[in-house]
PDB file of N, CA and C in Angstrom:
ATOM      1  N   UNK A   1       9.776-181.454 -85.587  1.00  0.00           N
ATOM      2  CA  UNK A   1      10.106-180.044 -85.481  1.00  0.00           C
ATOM      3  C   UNK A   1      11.383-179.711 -86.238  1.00  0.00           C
ATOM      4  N   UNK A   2      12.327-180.821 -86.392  1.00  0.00           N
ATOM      5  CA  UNK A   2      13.219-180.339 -87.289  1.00  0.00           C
ATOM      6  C   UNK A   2      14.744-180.059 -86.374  1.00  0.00           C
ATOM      7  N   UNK A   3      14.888-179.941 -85.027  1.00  0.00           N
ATOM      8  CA  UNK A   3      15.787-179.705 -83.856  1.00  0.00           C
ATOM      9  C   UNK A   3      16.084-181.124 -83.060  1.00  0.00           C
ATOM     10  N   UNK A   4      17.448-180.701 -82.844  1.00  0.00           N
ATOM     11  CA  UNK A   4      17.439-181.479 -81.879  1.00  0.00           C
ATOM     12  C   UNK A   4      17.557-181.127 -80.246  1.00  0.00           C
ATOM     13  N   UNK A   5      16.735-182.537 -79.587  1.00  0.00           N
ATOM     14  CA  UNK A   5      16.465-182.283 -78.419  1.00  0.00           C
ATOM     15  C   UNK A   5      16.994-183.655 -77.371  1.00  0.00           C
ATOM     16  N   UNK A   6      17.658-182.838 -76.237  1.00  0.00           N
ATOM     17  CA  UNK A   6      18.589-183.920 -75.624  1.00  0.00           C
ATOM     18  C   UNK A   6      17.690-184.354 -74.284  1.00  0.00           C
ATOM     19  N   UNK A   7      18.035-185.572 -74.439  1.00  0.00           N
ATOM     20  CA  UNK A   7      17.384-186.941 -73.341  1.00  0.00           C
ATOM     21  C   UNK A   7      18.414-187.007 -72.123  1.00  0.00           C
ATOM     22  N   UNK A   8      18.237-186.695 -71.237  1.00  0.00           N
ATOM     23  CA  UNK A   8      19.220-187.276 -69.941  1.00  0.00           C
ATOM     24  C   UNK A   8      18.304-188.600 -69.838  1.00  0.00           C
ATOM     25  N   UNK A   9      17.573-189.129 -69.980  1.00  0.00           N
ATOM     26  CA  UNK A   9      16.835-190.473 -69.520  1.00  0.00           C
ATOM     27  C   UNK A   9      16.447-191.715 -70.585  1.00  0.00           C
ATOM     28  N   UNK A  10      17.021-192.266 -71.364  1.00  0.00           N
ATOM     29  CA  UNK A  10      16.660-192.905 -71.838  1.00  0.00           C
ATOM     30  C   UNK A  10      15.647-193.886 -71.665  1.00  0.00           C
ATOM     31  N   UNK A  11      15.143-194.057 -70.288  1.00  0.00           N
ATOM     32  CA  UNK A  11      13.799-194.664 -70.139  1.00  0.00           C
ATOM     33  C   UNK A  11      12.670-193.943 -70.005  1.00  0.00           C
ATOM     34  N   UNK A  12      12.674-192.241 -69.473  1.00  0.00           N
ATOM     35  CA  UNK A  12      11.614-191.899 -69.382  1.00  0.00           C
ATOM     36  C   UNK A  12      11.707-190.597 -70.527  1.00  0.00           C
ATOM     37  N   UNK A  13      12.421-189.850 -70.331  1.00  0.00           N
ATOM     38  CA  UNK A  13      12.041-188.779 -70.981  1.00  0.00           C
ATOM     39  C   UNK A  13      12.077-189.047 -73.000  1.00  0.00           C
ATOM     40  N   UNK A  14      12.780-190.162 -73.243  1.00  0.00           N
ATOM     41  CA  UNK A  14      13.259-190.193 -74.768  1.00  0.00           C
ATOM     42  C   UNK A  14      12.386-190.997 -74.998  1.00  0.00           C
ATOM     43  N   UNK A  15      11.306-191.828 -74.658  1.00  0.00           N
ATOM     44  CA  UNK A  15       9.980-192.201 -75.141  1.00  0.00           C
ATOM     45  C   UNK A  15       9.540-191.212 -75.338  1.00  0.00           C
ATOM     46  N   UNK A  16       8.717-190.340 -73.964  1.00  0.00           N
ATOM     47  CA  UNK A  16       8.592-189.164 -74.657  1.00  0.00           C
ATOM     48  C   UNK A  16       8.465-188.418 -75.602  1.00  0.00           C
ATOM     49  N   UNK A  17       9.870-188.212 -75.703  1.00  0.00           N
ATOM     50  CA  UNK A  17      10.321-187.488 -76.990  1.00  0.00           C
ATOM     51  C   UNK A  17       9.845-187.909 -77.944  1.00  0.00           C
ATOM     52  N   UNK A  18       9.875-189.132 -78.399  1.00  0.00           N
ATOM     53  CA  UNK A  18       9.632-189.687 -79.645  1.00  0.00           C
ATOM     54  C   UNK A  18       8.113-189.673 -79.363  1.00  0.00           C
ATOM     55  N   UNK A  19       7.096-189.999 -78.945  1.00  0.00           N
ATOM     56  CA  UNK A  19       5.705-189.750 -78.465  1.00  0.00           C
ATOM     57  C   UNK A  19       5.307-188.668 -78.972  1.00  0.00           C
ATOM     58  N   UNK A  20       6.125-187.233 -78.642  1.00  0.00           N
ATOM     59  CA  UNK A  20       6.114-185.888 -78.869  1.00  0.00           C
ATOM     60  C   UNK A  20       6.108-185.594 -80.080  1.00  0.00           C
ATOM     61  N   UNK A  21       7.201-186.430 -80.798  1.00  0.00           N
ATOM     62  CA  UNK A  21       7.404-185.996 -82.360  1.00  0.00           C
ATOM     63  C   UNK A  21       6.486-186.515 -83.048  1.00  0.00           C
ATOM     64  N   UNK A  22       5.748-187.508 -83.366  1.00  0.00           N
ATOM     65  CA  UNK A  22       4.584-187.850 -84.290  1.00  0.00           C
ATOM     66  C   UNK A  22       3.652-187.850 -83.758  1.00  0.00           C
ATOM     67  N   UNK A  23       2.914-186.858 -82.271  1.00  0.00           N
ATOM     68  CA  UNK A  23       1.831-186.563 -82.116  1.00  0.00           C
ATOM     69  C   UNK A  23       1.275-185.288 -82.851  1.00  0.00           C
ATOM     70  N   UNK A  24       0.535-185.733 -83.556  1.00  0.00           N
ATOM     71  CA  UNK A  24      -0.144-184.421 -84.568  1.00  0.00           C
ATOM     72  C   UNK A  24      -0.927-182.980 -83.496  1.00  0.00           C
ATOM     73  N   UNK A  25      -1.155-183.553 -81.953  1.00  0.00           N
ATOM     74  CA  UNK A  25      -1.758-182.775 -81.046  1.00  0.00           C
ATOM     75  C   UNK A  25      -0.786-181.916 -80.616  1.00  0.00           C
ATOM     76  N   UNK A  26       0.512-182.099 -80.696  1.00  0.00           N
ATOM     77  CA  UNK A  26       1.990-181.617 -79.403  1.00  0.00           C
ATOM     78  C   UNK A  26       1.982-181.173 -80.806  1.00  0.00           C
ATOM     79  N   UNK A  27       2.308-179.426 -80.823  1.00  0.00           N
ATOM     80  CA  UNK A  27       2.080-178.103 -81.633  1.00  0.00           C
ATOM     81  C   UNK A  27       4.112-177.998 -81.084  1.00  0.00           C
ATOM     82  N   UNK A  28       4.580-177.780 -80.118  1.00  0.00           N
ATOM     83  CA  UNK A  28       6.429-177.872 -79.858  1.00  0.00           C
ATOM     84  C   UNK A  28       6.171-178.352 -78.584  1.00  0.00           C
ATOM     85  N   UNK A  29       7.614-178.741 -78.383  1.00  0.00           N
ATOM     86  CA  UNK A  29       8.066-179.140 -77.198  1.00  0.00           C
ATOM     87  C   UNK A  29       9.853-178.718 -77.126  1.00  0.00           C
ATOM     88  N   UNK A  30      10.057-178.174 -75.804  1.00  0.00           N
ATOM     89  CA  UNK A  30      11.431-177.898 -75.927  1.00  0.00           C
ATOM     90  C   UNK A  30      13.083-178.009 -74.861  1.00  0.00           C
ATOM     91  N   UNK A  31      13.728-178.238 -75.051  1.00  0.00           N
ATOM     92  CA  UNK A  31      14.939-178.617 -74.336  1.00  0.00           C
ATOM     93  C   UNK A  31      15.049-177.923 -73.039  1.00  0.00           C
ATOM     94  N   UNK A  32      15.848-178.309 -71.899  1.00  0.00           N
ATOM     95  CA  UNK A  32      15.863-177.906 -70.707  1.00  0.00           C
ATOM     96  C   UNK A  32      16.354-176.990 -71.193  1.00  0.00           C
ATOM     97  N   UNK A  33      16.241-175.885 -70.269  1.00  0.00           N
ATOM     98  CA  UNK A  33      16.628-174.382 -69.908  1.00  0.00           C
ATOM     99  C   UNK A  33      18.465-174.271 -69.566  1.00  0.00           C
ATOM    100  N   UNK A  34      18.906-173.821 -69.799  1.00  0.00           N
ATOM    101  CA  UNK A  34      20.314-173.452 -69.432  1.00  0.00           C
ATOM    102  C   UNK A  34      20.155-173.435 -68.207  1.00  0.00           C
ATOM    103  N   UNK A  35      21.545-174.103 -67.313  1.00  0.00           N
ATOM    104  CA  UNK A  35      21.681-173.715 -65.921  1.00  0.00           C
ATOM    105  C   UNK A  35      22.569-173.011 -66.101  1.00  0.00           C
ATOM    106  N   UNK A  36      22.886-171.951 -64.952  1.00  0.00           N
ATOM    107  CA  UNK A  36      24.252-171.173 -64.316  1.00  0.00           C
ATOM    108  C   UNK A  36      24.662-171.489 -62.841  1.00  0.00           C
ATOM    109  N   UNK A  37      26.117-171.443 -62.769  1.00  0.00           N
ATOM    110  CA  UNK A  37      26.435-171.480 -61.409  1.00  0.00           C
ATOM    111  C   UNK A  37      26.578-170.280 -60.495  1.00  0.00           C
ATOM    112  N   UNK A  38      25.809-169.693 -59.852  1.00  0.00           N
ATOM    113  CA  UNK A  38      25.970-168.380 -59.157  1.00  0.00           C
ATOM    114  C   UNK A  38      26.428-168.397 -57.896  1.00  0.00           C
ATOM    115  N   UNK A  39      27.666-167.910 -57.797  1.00  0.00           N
ATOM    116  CA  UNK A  39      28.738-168.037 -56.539  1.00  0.00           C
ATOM    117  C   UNK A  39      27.987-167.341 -55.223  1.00  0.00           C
ATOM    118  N   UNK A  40      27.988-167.317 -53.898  1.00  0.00           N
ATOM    119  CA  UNK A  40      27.350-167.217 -52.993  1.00  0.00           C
ATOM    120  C   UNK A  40      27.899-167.142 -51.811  1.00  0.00           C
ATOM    121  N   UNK A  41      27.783-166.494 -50.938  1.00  0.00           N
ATOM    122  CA  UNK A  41      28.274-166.655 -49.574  1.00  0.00           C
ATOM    123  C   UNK A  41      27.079-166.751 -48.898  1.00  0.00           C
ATOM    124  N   UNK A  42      26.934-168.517 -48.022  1.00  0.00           N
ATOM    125  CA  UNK A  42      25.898-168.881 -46.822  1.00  0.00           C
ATOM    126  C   UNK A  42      26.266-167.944 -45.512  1.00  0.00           C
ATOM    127  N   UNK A  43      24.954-168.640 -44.928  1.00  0.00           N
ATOM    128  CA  UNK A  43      25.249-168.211 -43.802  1.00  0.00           C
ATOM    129  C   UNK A  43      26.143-167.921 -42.775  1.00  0.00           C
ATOM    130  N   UNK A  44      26.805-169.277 -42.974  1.00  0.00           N
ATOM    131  CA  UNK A  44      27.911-169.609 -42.112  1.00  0.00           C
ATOM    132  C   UNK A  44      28.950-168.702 -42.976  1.00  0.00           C
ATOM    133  N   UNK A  45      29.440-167.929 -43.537  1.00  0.00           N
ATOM    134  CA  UNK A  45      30.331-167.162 -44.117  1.00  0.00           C
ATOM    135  C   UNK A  45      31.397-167.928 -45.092  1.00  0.00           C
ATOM    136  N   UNK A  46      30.505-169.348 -45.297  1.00  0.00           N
ATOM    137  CA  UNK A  46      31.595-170.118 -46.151  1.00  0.00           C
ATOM    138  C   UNK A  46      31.357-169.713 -47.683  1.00  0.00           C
ATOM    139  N   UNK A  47      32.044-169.890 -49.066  1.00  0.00           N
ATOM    140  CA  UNK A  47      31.722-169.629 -50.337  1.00  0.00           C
ATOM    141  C   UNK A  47      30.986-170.700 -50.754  1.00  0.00           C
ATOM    142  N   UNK A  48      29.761-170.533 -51.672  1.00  0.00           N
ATOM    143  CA  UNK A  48      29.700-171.689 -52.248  1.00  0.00           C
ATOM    144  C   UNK A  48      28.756-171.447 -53.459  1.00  0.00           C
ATOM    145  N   UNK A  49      28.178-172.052 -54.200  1.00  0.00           N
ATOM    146  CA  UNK A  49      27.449-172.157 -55.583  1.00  0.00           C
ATOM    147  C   UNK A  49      26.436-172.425 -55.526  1.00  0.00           C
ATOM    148  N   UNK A  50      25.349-171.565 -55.905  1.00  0.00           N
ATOM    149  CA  UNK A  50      24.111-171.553 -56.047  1.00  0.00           C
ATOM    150  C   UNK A  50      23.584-171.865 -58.084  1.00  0.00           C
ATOM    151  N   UNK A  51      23.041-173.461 -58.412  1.00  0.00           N
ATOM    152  CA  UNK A  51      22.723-173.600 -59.441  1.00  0.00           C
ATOM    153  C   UNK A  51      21.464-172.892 -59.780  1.00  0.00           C
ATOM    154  N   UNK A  52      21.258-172.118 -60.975  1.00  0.00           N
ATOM    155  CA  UNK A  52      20.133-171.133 -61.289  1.00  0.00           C
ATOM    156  C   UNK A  52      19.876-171.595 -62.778  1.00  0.00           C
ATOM    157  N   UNK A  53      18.656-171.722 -62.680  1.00  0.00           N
ATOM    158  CA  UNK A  53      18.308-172.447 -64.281  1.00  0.00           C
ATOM    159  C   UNK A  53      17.530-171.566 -64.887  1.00  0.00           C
ATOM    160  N   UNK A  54      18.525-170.504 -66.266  1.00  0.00           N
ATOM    161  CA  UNK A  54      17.664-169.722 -66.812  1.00  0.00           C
ATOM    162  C   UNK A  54      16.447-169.634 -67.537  1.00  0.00           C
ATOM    163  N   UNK A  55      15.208-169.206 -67.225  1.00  0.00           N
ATOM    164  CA  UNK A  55      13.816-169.178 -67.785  1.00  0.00           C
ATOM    165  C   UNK A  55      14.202-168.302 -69.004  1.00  0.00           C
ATOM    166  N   UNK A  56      13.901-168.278 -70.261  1.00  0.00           N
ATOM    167  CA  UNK A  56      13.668-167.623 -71.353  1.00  0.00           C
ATOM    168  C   UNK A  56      12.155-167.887 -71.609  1.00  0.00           C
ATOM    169  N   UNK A  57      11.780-166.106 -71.916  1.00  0.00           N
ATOM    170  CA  UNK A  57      10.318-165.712 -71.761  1.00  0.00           C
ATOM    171  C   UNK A  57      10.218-165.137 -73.441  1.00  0.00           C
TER     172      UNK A  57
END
């Protein structure tokens, strides 16, 4: 594809990857989604961080 694309796993996901790149069938494949940290107040009235992983449509 010409991009680069990042592996957190060097045993599972970066086979993969490379699997991905010279399969003539796999048309793209693409990098995790951005996370954000979205600040929050629980129940209990304490602060805390809610991780939100943005979908791009």
């Amino acid at each position: 594809m010409g991009r680069v694309i990042q592996a957190e796993s060097h045993t599972c996901e970066l086979p993969s990857l490379w699997t991905w790149e010279f399969d003539y069938a796999t048309y793209e494949f693409w990098d995790q989604p951005e996370v954000m940290s979205l600040p929050i107040v629980r129940a209990d009235g304490r602060k805390s961080n809610q991780l939100l992983t943005l979908a791009q449509n």
